[in-house]
N, C-alpha and C. Protein backbone atom coordinates (compact mmCIF):
# COMPACT_ATOMS: atom_id res chain seq x y z
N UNK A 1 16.23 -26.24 -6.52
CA UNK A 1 15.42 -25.26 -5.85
C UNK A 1 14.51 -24.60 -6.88
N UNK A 2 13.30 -24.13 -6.46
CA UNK A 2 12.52 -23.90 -7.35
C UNK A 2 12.10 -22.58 -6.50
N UNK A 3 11.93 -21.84 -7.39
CA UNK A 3 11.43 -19.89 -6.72
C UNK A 3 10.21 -19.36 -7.74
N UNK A 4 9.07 -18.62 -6.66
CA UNK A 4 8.00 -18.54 -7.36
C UNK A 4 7.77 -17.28 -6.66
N UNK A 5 6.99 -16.25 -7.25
CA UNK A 5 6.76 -14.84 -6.42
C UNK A 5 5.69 -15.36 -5.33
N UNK A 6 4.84 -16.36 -5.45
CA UNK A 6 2.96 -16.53 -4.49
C UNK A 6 3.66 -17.80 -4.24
N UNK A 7 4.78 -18.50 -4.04
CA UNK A 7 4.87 -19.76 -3.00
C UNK A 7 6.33 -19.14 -2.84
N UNK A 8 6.60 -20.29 -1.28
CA UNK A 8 7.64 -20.10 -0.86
C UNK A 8 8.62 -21.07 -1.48
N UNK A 9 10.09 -20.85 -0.98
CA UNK A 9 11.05 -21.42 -2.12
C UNK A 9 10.61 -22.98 -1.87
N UNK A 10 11.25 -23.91 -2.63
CA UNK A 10 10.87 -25.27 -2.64
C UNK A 10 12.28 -26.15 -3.10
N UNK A 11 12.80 -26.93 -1.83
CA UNK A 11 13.95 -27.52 -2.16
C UNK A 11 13.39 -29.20 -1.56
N UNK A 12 14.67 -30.02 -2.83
CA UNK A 12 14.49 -31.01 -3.05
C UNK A 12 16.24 -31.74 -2.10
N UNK A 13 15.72 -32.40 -1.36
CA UNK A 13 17.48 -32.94 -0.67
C UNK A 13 17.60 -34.21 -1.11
N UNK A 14 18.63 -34.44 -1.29
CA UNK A 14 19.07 -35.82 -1.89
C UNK A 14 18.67 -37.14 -1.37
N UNK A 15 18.16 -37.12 0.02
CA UNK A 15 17.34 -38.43 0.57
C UNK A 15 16.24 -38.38 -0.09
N UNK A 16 15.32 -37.45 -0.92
CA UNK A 16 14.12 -37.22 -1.12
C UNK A 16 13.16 -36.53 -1.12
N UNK A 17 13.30 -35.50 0.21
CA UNK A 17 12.29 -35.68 1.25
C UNK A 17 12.73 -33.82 0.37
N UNK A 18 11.30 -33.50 0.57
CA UNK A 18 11.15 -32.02 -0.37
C UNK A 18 10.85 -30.81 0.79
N UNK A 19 11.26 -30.16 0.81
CA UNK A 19 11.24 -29.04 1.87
C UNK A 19 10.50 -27.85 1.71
N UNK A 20 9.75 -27.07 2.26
CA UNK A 20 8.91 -26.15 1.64
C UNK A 20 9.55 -24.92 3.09
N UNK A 21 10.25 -23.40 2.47
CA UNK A 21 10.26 -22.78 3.68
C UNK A 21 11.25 -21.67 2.94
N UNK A 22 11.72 -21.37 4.02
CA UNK A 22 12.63 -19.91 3.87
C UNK A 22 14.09 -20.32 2.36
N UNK A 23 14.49 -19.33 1.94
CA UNK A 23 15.57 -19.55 1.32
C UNK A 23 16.61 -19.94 1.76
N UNK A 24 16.89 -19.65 3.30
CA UNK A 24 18.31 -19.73 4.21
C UNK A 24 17.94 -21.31 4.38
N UNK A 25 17.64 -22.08 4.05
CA UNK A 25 17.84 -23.36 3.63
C UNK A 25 18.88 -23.90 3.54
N UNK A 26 19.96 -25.09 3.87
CA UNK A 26 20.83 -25.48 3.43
C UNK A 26 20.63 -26.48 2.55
N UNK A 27 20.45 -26.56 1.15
CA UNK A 27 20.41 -27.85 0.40
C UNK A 27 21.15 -28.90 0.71
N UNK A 28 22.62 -28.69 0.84
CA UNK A 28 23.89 -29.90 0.66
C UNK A 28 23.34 -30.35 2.28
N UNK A 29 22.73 -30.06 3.32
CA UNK A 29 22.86 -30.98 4.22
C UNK A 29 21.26 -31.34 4.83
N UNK A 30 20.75 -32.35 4.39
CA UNK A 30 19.65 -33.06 4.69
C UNK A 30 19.26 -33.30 5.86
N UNK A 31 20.94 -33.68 6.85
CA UNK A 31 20.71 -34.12 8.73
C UNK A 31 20.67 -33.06 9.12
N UNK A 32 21.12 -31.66 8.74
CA UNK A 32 20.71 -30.18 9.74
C UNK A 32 19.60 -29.99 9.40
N UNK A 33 18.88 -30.10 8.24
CA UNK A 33 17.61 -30.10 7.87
C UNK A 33 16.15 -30.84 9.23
N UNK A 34 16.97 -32.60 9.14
CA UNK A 34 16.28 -33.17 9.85
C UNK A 34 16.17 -33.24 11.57
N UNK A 35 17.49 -32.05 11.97
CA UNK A 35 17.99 -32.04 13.14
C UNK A 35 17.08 -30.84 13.87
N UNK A 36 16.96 -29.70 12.81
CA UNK A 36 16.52 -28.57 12.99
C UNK A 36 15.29 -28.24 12.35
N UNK A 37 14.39 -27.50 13.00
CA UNK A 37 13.15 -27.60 12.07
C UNK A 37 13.24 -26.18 11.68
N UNK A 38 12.81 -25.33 10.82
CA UNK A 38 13.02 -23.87 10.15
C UNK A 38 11.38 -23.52 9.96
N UNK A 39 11.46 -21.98 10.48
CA UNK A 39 9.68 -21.81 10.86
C UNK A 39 9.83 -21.58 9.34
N UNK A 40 7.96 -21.96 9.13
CA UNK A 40 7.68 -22.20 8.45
C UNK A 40 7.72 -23.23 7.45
N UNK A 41 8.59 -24.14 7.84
CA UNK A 41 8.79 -25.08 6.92
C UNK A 41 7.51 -26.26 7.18
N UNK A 42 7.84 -26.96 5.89
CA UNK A 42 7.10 -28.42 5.94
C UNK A 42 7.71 -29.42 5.59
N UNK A 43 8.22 -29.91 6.20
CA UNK A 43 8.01 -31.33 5.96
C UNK A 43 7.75 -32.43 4.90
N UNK A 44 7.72 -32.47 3.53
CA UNK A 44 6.97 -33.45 3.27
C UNK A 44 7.61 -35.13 2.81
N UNK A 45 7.16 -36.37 3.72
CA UNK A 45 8.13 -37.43 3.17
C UNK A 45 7.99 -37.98 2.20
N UNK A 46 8.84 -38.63 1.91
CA UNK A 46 8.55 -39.76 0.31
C UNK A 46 8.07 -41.16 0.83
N UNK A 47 7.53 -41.45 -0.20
CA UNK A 47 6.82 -42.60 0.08
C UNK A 47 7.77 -43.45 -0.04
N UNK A 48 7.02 -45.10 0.60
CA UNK A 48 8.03 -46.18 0.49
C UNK A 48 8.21 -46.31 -0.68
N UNK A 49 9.27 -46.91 -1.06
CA UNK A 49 9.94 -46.60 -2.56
C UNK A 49 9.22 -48.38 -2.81
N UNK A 50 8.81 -49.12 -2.17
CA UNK A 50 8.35 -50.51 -2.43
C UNK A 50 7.09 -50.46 -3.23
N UNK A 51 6.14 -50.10 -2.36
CA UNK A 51 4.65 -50.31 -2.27
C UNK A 51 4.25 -48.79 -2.77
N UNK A 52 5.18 -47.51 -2.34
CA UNK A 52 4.89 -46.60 -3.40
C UNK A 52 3.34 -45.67 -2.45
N UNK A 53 3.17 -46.68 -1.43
CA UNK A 53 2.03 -45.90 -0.95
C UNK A 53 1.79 -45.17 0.84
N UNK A 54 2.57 -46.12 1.43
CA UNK A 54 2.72 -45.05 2.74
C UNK A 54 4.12 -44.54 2.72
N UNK A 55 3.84 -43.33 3.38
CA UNK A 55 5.15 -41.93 3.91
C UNK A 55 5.88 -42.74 4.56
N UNK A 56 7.49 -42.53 4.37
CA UNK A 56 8.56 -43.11 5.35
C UNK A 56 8.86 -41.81 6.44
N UNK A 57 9.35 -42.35 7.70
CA UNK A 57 9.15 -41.87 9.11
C UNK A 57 10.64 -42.32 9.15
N UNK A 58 11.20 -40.77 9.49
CA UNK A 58 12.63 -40.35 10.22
C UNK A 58 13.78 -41.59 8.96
N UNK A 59 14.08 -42.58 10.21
CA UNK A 59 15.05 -43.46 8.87
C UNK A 59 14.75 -44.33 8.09
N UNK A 60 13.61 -44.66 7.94
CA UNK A 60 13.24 -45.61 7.43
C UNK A 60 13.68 -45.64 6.16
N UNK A 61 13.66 -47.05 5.73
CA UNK A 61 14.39 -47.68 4.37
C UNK A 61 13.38 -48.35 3.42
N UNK A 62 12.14 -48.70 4.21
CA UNK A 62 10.81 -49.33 3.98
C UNK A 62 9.82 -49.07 4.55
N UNK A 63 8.35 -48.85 4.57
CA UNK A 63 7.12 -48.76 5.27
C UNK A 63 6.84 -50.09 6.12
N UNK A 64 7.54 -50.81 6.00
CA UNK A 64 7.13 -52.13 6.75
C UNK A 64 7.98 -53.80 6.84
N UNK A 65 8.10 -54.73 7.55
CA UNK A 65 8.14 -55.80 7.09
C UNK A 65 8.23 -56.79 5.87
N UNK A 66 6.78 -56.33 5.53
CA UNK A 66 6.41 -57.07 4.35
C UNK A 66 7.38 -56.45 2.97
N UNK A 67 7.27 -54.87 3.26
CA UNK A 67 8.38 -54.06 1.48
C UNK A 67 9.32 -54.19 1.80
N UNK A 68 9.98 -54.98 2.95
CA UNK A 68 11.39 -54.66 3.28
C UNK A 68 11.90 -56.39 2.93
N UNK A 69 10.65 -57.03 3.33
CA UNK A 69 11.18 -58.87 2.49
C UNK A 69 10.57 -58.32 0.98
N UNK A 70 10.19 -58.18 0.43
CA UNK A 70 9.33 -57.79 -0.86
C UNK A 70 11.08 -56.82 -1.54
N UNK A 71 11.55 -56.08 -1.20
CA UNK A 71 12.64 -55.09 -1.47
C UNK A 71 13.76 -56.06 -1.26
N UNK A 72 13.58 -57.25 -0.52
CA UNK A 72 14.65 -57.89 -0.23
C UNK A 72 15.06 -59.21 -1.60
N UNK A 73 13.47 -59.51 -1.89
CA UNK A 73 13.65 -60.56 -2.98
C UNK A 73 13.95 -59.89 -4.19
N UNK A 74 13.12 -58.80 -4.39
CA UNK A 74 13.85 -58.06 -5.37
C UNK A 74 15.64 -57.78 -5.85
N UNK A 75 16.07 -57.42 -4.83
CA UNK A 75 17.48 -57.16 -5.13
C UNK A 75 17.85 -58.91 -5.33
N UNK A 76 17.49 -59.86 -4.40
CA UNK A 76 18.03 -61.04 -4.82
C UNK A 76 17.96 -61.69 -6.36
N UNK A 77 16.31 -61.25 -6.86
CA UNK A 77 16.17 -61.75 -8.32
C UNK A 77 17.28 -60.74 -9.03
N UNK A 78 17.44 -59.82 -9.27
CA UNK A 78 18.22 -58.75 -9.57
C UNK A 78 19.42 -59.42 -9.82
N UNK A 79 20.29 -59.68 -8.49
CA UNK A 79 21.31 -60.26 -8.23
C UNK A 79 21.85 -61.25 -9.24
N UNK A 80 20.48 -62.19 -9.16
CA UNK A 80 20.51 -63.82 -10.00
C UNK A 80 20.32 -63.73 -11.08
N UNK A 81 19.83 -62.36 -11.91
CA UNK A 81 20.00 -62.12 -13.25
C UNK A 81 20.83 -61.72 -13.49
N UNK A 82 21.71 -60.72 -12.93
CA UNK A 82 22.96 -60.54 -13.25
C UNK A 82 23.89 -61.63 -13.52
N UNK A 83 23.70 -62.68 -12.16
CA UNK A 83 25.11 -63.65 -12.83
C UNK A 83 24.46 -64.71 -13.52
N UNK A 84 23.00 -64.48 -14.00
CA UNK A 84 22.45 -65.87 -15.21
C UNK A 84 23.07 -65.24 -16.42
N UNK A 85 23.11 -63.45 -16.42
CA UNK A 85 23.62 -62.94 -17.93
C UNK A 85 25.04 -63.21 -18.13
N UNK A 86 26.02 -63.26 -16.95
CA UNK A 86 27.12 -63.25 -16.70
C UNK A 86 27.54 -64.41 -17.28
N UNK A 87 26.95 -65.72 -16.85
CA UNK A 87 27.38 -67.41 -17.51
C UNK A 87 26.76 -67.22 -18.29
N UNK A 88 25.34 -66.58 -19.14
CA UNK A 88 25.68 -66.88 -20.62
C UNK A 88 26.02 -66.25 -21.31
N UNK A 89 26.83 -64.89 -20.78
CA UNK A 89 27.97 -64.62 -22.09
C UNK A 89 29.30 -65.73 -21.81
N UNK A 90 29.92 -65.90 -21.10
CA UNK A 90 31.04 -67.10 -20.30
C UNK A 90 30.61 -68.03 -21.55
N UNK A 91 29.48 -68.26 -21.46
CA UNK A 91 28.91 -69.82 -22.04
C UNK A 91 28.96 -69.94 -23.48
N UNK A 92 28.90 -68.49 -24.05
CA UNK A 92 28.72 -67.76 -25.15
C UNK A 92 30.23 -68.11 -26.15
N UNK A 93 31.20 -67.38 -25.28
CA UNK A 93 32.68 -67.29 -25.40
C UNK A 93 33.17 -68.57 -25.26
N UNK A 94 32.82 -69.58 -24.37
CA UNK A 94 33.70 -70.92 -24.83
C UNK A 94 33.20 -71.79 -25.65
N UNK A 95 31.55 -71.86 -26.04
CA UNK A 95 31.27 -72.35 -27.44
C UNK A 95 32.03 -71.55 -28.37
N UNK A 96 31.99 -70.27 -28.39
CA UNK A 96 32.90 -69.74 -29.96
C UNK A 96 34.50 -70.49 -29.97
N UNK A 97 35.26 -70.31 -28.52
CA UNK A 97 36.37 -71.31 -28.68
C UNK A 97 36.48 -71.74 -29.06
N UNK A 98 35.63 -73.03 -28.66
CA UNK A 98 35.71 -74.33 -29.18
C UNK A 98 35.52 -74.87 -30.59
N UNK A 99 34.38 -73.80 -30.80
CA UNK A 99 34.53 -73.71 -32.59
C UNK A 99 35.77 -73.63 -33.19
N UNK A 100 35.93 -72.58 -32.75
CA UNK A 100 37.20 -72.16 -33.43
C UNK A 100 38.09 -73.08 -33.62
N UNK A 101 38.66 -73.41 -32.30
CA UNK A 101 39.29 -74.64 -31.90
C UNK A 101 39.17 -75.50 -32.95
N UNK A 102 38.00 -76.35 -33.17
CA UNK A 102 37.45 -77.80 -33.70
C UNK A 102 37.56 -77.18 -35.28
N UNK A 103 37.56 -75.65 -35.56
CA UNK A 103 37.67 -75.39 -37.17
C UNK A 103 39.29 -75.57 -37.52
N UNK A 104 40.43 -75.33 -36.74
CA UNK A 104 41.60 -75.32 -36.76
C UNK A 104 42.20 -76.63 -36.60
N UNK A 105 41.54 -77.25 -36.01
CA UNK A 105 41.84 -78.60 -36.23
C UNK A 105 41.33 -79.57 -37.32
N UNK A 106 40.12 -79.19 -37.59
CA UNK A 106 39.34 -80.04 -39.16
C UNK A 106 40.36 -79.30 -40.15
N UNK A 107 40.61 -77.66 -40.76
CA UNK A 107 41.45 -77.24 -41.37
C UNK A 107 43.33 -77.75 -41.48
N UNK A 108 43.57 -78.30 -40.32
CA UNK A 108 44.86 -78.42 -40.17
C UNK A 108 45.15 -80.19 -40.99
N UNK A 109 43.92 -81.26 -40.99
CA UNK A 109 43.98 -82.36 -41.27
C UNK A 109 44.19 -82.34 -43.03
């Protein structure tokens, strides 16, 4: 929350979405927020978190189709780097084995 003597208070709720209005505000709950409107307040939404450029409306998760396949390949590349880093540490650890291995056995002859 942010307090200024020439603006009104200014709270930030954890979906995003920034509130401009009275102090009797409830921060911790965002759905009485969105259930109830408080005079004077505003409104203001966050943009699609994709494209970064149109306002999201009530539940939205995306501005559209397109950021929501676009948001979708994303998490998939995401995904597929995680388990490409995953097999080459795996890949990492059973070459050192095997070293090891193949040194304990040249040493043991």
């Amino acid at each position: 929350m942010i307090r200024s003597a020439f603006l009104p208070a200014i709270f930030t709720q954890s979906s995003g979405l920034v509130v401009l209005g009275k102090s009797s505000f409830s921060q911790n709950s965002s759905r009485t927020a969105e259930r109830r409107s408080l005079p004077g307040a505003i409104l203001i939404a966050s943009p699609c978190p994709v494209c970064r450029e149109h306002p999201l409306q009530g539940r939205q998760t995306a501005c559209s189709a397109a950021c929501r396949r676009e948001r979708s390949r994303r998490r998939e590349a995401e995904a597929r780097q995680h388990r490409e880093d995953e097999l080459r540490v795996l890949a990492l650890a059973a070459r050192q084995a095997i070293e090891a291995l193949e040194r304990r056995l040249a040493d043991a002859k």
